[in-house]
C-alpha atoms as a PDB file:
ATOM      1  CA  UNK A   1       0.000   0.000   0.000  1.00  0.00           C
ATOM      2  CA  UNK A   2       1.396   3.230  -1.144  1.00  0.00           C
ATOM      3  CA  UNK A   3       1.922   5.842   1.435  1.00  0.00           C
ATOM      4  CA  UNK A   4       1.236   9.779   1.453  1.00  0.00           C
ATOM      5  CA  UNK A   5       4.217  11.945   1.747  1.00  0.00           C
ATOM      6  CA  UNK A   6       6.019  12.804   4.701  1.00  0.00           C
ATOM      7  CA  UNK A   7       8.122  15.320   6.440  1.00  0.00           C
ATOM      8  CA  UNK A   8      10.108  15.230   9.815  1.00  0.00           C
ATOM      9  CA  UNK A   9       8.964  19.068  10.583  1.00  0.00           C
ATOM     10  CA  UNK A  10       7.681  22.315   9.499  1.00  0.00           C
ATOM     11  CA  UNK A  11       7.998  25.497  11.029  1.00  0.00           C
ATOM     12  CA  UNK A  12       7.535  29.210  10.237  1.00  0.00           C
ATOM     13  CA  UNK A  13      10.714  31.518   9.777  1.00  0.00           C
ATOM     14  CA  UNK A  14      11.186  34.411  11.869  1.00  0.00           C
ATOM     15  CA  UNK A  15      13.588  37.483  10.322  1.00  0.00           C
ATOM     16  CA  UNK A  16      15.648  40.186  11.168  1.00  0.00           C
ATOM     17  CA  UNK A  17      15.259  42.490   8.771  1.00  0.00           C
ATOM     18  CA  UNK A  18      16.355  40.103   5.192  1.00  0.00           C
ATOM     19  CA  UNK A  19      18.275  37.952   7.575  1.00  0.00           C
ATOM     20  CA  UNK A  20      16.670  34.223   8.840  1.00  0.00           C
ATOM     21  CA  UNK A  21      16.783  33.421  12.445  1.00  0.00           C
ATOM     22  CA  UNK A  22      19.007  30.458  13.239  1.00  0.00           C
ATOM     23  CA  UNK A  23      17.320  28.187  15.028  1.00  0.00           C
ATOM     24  CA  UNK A  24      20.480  26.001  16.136  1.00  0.00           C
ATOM     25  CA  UNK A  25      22.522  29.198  18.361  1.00  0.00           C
ATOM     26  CA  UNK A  26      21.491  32.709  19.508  1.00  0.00           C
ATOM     27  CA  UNK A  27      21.174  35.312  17.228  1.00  0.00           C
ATOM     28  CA  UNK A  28      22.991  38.835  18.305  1.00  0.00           C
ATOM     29  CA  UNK A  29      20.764  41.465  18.225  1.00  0.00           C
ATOM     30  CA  UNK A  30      22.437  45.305  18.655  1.00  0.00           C
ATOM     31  CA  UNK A  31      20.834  47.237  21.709  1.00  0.00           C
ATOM     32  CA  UNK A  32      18.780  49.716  19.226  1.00  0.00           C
ATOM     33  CA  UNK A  33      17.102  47.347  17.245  1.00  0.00           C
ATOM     34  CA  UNK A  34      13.574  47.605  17.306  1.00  0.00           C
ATOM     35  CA  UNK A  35      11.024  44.602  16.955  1.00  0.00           C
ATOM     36  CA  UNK A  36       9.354  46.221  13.966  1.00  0.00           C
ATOM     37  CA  UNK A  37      12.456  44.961  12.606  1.00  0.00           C
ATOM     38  CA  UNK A  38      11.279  41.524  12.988  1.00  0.00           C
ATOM     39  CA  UNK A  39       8.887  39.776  10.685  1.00  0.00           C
ATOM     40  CA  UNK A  40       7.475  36.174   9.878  1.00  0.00           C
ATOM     41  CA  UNK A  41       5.383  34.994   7.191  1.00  0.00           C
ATOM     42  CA  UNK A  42       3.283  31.674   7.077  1.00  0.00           C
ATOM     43  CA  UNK A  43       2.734  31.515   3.561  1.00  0.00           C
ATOM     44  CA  UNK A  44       2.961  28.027   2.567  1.00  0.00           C
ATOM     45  CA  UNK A  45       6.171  28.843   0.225  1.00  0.00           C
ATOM     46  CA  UNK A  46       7.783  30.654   3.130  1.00  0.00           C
ATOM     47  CA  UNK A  47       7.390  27.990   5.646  1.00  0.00           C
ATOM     48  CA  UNK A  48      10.218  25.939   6.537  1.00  0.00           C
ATOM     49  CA  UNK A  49      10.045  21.907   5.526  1.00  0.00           C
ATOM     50  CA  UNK A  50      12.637  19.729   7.317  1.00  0.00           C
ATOM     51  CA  UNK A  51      13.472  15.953   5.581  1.00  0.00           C
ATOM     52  CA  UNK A  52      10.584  15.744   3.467  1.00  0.00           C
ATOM     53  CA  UNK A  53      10.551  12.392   1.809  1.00  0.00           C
ATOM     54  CA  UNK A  54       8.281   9.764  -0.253  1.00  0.00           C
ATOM     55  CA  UNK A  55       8.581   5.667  -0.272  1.00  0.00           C
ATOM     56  CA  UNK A  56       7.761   6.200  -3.659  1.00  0.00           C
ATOM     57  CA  UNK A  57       9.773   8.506  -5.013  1.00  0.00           C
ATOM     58  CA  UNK A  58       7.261  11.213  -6.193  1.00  0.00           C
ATOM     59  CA  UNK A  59       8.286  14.455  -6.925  1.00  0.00           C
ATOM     60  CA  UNK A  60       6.854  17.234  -4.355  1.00  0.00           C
ATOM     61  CA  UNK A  61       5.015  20.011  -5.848  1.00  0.00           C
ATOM     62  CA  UNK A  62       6.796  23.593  -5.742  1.00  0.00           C
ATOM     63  CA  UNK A  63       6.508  24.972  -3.296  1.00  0.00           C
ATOM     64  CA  UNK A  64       5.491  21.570  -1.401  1.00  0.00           C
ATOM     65  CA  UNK A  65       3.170  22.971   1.108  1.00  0.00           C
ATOM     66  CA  UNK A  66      -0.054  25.150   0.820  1.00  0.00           C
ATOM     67  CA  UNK A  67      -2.823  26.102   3.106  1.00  0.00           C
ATOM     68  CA  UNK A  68      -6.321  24.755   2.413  1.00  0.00           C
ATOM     69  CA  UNK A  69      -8.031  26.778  -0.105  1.00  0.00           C
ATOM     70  CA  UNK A  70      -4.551  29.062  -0.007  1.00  0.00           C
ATOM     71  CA  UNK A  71      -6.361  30.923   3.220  1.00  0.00           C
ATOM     72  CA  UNK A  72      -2.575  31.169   5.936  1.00  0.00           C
ATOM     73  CA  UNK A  73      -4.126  32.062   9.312  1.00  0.00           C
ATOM     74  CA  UNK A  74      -2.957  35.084  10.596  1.00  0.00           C
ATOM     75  CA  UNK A  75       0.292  34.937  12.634  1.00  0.00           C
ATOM     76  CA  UNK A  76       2.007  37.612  15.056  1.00  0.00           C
ATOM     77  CA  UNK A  77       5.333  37.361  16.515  1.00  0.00           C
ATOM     78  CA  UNK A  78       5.618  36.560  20.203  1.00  0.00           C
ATOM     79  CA  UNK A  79       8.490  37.687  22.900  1.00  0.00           C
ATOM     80  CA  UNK A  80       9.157  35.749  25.786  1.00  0.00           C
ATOM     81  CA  UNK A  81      12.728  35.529  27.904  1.00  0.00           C
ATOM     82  CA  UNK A  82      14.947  33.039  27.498  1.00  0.00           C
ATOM     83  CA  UNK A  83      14.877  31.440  30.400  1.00  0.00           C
ATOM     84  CA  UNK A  84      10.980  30.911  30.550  1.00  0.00           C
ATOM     85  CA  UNK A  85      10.409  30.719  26.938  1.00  0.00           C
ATOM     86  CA  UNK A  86       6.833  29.562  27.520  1.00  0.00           C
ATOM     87  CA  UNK A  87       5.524  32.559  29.520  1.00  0.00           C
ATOM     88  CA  UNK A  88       4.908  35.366  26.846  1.00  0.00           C
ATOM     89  CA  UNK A  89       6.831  39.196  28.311  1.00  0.00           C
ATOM     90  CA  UNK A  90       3.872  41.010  29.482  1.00  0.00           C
ATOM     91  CA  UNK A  91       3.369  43.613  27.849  1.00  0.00           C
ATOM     92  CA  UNK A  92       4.747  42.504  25.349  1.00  0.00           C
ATOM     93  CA  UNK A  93       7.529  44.783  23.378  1.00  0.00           C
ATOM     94  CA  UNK A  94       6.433  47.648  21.435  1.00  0.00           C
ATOM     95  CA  UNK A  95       7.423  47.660  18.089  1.00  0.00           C
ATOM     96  CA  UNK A  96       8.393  50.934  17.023  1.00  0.00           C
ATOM     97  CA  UNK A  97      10.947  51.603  20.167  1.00  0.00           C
ATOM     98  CA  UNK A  98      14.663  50.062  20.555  1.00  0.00           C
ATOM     99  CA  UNK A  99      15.274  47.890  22.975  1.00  0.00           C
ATOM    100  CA  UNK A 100      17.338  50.130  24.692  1.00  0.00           C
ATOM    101  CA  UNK A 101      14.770  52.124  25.320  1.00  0.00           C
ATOM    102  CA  UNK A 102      12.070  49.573  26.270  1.00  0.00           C
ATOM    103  CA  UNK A 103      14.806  48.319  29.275  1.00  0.00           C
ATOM    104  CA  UNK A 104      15.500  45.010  27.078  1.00  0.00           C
ATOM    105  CA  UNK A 105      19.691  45.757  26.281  1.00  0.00           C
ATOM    106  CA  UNK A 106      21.517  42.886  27.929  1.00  0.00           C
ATOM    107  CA  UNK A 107      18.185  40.446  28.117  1.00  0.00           C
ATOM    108  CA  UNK A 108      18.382  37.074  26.454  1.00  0.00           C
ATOM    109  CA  UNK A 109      14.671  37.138  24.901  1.00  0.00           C
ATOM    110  CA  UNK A 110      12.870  34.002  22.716  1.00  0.00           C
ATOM    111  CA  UNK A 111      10.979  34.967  19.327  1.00  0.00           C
ATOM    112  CA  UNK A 112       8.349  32.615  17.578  1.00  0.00           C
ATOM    113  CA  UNK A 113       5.652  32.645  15.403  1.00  0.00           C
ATOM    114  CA  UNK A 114       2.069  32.598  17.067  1.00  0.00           C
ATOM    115  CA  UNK A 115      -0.750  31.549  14.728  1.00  0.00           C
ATOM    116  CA  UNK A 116      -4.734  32.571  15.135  1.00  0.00           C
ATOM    117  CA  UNK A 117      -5.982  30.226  16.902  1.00  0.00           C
ATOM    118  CA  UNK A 118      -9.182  32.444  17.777  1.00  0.00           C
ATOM    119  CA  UNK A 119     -10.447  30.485  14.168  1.00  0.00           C
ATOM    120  CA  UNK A 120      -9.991  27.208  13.299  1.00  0.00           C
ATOM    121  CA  UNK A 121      -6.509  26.524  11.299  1.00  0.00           C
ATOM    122  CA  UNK A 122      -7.001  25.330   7.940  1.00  0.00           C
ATOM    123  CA  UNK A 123      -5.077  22.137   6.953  1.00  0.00           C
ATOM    124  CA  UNK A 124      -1.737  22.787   5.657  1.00  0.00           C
ATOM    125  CA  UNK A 125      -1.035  20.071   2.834  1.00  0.00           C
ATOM    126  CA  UNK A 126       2.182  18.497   2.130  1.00  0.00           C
ATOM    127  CA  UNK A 127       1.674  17.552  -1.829  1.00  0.00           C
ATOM    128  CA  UNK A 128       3.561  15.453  -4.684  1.00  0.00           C
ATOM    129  CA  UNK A 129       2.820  16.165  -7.665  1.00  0.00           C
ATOM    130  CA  UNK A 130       3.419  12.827  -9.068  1.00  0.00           C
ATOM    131  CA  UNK A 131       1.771   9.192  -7.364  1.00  0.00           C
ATOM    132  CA  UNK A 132      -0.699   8.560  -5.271  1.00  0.00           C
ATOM    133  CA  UNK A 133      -1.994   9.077  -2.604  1.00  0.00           C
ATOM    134  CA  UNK A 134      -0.419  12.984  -3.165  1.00  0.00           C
ATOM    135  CA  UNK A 135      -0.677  14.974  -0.291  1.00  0.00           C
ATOM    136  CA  UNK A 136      -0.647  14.836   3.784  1.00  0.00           C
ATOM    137  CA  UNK A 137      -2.074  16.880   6.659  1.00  0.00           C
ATOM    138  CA  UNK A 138       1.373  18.180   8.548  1.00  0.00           C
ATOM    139  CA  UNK A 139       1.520  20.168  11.764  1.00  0.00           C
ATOM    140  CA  UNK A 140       3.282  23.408  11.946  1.00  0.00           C
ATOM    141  CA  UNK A 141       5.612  23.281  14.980  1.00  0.00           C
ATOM    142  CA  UNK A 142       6.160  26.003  17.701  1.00  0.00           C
ATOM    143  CA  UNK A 143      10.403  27.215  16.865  1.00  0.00           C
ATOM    144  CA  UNK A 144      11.098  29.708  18.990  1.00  0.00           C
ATOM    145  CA  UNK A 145      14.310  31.536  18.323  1.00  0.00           C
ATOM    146  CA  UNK A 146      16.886  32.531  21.175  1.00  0.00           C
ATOM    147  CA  UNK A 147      17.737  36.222  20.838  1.00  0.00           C
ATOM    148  CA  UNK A 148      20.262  38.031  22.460  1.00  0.00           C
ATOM    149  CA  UNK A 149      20.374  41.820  22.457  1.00  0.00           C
ATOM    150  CA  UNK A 150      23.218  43.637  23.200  1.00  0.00           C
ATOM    151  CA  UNK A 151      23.859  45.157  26.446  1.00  0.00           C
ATOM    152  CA  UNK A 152      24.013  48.723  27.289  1.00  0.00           C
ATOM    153  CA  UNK A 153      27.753  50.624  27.718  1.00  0.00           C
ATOM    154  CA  UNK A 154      27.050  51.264  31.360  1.00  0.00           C
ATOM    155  CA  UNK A 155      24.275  51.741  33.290  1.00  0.00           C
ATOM    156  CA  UNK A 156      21.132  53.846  31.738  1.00  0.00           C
ATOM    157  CA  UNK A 157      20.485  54.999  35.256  1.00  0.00           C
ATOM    158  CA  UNK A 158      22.728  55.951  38.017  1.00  0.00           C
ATOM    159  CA  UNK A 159      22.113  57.242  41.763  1.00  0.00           C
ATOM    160  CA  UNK A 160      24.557  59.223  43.673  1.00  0.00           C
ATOM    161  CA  UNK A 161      24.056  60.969  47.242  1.00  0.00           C
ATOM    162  CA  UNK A 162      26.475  62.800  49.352  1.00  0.00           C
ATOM    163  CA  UNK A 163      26.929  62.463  53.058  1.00  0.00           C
ATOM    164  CA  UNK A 164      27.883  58.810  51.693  1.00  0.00           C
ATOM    165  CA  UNK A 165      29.243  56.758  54.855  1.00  0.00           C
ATOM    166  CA  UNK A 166      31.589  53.988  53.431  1.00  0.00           C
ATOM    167  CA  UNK A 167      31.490  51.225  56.345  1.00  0.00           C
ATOM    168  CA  UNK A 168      28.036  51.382  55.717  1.00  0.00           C
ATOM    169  CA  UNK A 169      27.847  51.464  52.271  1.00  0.00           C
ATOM    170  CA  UNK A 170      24.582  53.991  52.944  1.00  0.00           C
ATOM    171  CA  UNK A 171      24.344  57.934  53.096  1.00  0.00           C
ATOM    172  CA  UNK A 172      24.218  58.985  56.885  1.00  0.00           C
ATOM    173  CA  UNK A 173      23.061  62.069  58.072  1.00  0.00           C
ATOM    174  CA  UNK A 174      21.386  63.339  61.646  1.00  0.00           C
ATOM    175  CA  UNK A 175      17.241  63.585  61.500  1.00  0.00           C
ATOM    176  CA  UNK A 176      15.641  66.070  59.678  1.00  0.00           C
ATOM    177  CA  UNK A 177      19.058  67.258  57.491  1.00  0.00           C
ATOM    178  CA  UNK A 178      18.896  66.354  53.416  1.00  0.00           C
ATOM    179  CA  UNK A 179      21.070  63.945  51.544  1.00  0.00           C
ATOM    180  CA  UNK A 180      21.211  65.249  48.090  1.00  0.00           C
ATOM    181  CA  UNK A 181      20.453  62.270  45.269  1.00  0.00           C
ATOM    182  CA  UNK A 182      21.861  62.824  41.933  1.00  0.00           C
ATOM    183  CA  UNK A 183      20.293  60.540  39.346  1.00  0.00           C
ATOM    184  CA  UNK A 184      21.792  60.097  36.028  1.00  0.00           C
ATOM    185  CA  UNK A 185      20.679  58.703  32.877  1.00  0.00           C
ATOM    186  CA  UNK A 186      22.695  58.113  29.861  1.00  0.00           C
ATOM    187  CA  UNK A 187      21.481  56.043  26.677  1.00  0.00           C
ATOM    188  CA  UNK A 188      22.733  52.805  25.927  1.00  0.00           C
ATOM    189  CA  UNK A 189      25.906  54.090  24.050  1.00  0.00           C
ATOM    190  CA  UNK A 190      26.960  55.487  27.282  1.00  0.00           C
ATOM    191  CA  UNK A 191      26.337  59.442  26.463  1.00  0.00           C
ATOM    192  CA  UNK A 192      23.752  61.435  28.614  1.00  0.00           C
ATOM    193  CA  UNK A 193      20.319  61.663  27.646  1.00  0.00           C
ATOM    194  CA  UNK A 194      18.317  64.383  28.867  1.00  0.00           C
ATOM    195  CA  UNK A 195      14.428  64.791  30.010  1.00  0.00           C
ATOM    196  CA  UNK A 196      14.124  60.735  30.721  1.00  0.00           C
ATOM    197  CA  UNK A 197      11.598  60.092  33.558  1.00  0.00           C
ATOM    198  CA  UNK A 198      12.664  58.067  36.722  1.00  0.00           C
ATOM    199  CA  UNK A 199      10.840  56.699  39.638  1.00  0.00           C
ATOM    200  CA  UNK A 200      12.171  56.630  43.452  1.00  0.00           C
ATOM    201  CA  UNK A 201      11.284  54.369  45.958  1.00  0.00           C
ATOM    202  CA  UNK A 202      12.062  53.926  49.722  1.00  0.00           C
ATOM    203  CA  UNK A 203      14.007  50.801  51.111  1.00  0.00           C
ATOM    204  CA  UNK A 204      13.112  49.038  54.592  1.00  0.00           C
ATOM    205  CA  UNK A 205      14.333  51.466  57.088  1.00  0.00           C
ATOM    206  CA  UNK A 206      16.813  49.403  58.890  1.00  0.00           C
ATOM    207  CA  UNK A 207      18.956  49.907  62.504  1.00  0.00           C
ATOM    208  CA  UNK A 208      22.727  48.564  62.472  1.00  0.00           C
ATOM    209  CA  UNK A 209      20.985  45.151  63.901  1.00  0.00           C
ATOM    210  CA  UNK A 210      19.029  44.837  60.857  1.00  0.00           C
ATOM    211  CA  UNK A 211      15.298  45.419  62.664  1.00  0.00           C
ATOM    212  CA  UNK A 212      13.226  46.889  60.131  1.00  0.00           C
ATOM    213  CA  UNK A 213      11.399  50.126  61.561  1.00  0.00           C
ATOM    214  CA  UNK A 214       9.422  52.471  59.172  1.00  0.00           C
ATOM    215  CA  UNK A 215       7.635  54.658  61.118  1.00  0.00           C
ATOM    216  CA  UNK A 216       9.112  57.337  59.975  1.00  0.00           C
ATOM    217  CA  UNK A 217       8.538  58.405  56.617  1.00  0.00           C
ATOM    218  CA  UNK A 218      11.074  59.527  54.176  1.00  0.00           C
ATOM    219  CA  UNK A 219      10.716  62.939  51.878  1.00  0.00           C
ATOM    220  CA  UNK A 220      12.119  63.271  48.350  1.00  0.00           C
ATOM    221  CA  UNK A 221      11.251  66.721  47.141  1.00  0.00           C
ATOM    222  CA  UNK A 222       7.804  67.478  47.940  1.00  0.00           C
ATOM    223  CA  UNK A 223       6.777  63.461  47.608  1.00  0.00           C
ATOM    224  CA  UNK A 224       6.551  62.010  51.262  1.00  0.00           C
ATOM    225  CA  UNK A 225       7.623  57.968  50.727  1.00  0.00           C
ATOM    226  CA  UNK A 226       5.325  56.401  53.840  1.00  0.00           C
ATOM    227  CA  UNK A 227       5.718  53.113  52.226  1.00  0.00           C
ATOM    228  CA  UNK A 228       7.814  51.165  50.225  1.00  0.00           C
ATOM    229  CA  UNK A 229       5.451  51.321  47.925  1.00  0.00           C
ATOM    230  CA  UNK A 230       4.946  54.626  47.272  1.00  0.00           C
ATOM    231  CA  UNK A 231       6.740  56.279  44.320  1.00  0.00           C
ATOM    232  CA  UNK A 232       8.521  59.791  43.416  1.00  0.00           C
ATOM    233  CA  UNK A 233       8.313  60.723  39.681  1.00  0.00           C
ATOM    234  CA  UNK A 234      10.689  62.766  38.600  1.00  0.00           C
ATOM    235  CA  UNK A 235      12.461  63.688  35.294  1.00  0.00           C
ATOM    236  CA  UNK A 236      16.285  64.579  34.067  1.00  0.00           C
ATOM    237  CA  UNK A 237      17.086  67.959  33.111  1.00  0.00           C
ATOM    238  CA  UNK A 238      18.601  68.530  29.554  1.00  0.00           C
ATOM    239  CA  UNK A 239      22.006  66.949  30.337  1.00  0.00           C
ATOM    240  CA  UNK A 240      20.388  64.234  32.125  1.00  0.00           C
ATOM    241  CA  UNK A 241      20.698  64.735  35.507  1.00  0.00           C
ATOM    242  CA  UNK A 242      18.139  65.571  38.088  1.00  0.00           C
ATOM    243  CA  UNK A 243      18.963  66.863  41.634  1.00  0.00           C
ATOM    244  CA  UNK A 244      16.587  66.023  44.589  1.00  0.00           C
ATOM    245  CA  UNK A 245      16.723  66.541  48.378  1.00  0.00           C
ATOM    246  CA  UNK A 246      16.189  63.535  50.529  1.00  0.00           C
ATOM    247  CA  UNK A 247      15.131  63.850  54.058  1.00  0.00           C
ATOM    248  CA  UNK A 248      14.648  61.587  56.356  1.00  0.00           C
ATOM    249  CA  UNK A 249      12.893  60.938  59.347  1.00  0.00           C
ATOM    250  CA  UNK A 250      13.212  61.153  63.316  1.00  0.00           C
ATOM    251  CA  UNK A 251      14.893  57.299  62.862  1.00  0.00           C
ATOM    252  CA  UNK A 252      17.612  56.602  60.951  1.00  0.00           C
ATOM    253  CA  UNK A 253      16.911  54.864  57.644  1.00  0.00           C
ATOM    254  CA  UNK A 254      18.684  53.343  54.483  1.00  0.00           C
END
């Protein structure tokens, strides 16, 4: 009995650009890329057919797979990291802004195709076009790609106070004085980069034993931090660098 013909896998491309995505190693990916630089394509002449193969010998058609009816789902491309490749980022990258900008220099990040599946898939045929029987149902497999993107020259942010103790690694001062925080940010080649909005948080107020007391709140400008969940938003001046007071409370605090 004759068989249909086969194919070991089939799995949709993902580019950079004109480039193909290796799916064997990481692919290097400079800090200010953007993902609109990325694209994919299910068309069934795009598609990518490992080992395909007939006991009989028949010649496959060209191109040697195409959707029922020639309707290819829709696709998107989906970003995950690395490390948990099967837990999509959320949100996911935008498209139009580098990585550098989108805090994603340095990250080792996974790339696949995603079809529709919010419609039933057509059947993607695997056809001969010589013998019988002449075609097969095959299953497009999920590749996801390893991307690394570049990391920055530095860091984009820094933080700086005076009054900086060095046994205890931590800015000391007596109640009710300021500690003046310098924040810098710089783009991903290193140079500043001015009017870039930053967020400040408050630490665990902590004695020299390590006993967490936070009764006191801490004051960054005119933004009171009662919590450590409460946030100061402030923004870099032209030459990226933004200047704010820090005052703490009646207890001493880190």
């Amino acid at each position: 009995m004759a068989l249909p013909p086969q194919a070991d896998s089939v799995t949709i491309p993902v580019y950079q650009g004109s480039v193909q995505l290796r799916s064997d190693a990481a692919n290097p990916v400079d800090y200010s890329a953007k993902p609109s630089q990325f694209s994919t394509s299910d068309a069934g002449s795009a598609l990518t057919l490992t080992n395909p193969h007939d006991t009989e010998g028949d010649i496959f058609a060209v191109p040697p797979l195409v959707w029922q009816a020639e309707r290819a789902p829709t696709v998107t491309l989906v970003w995950a990291d690395a490390a948990t490749p099967d837990t999509p980022l959320d949100p996911q990258p935008v498209s139009n802004i580098s990585f550098c900008a989108q805090n994603l220099a340095g990250r080792h990040l996974a790339v696949w195709s995603q079809l529709d599946t919010s419609t039933a898939i057509p059947p993607l045929w695997l056809l001969t076009r010589t013998g019988v029987p002449y075609n097969t149902a095959v299953e497009v497999l999920d590749q996801k790609f390893a991307v690394d993107i570049a990391p920055a020259v530095g860091d984009p942010v820094t933080l700086a106070a005076d009054h900086l103790d060095e046994s205890l690694n931590a800015a000391k001062v007596k109640a009710g004085e300021s500690i003046m925080l310098t924040v810098t940010t710089k783009d991903c080649g290193g140079e500043p980069e001015g009017n870039v909005d930053f967020v400040i948080t408050r630490g665990e107020a902590q004695n020299r034993q390590g006993v967490v007391n936070n009764a006191a709140p801490v004051r960054v400008g005119n933004t009171e931090l009662t919590t450590t969940a409460t946030e100061y938003h402030g923004t870099t001046n032209a030459e990226g660098r933004g200047d704010r007071g820090r005052h703490p409370g009646e207890r001493p605090g880190r």
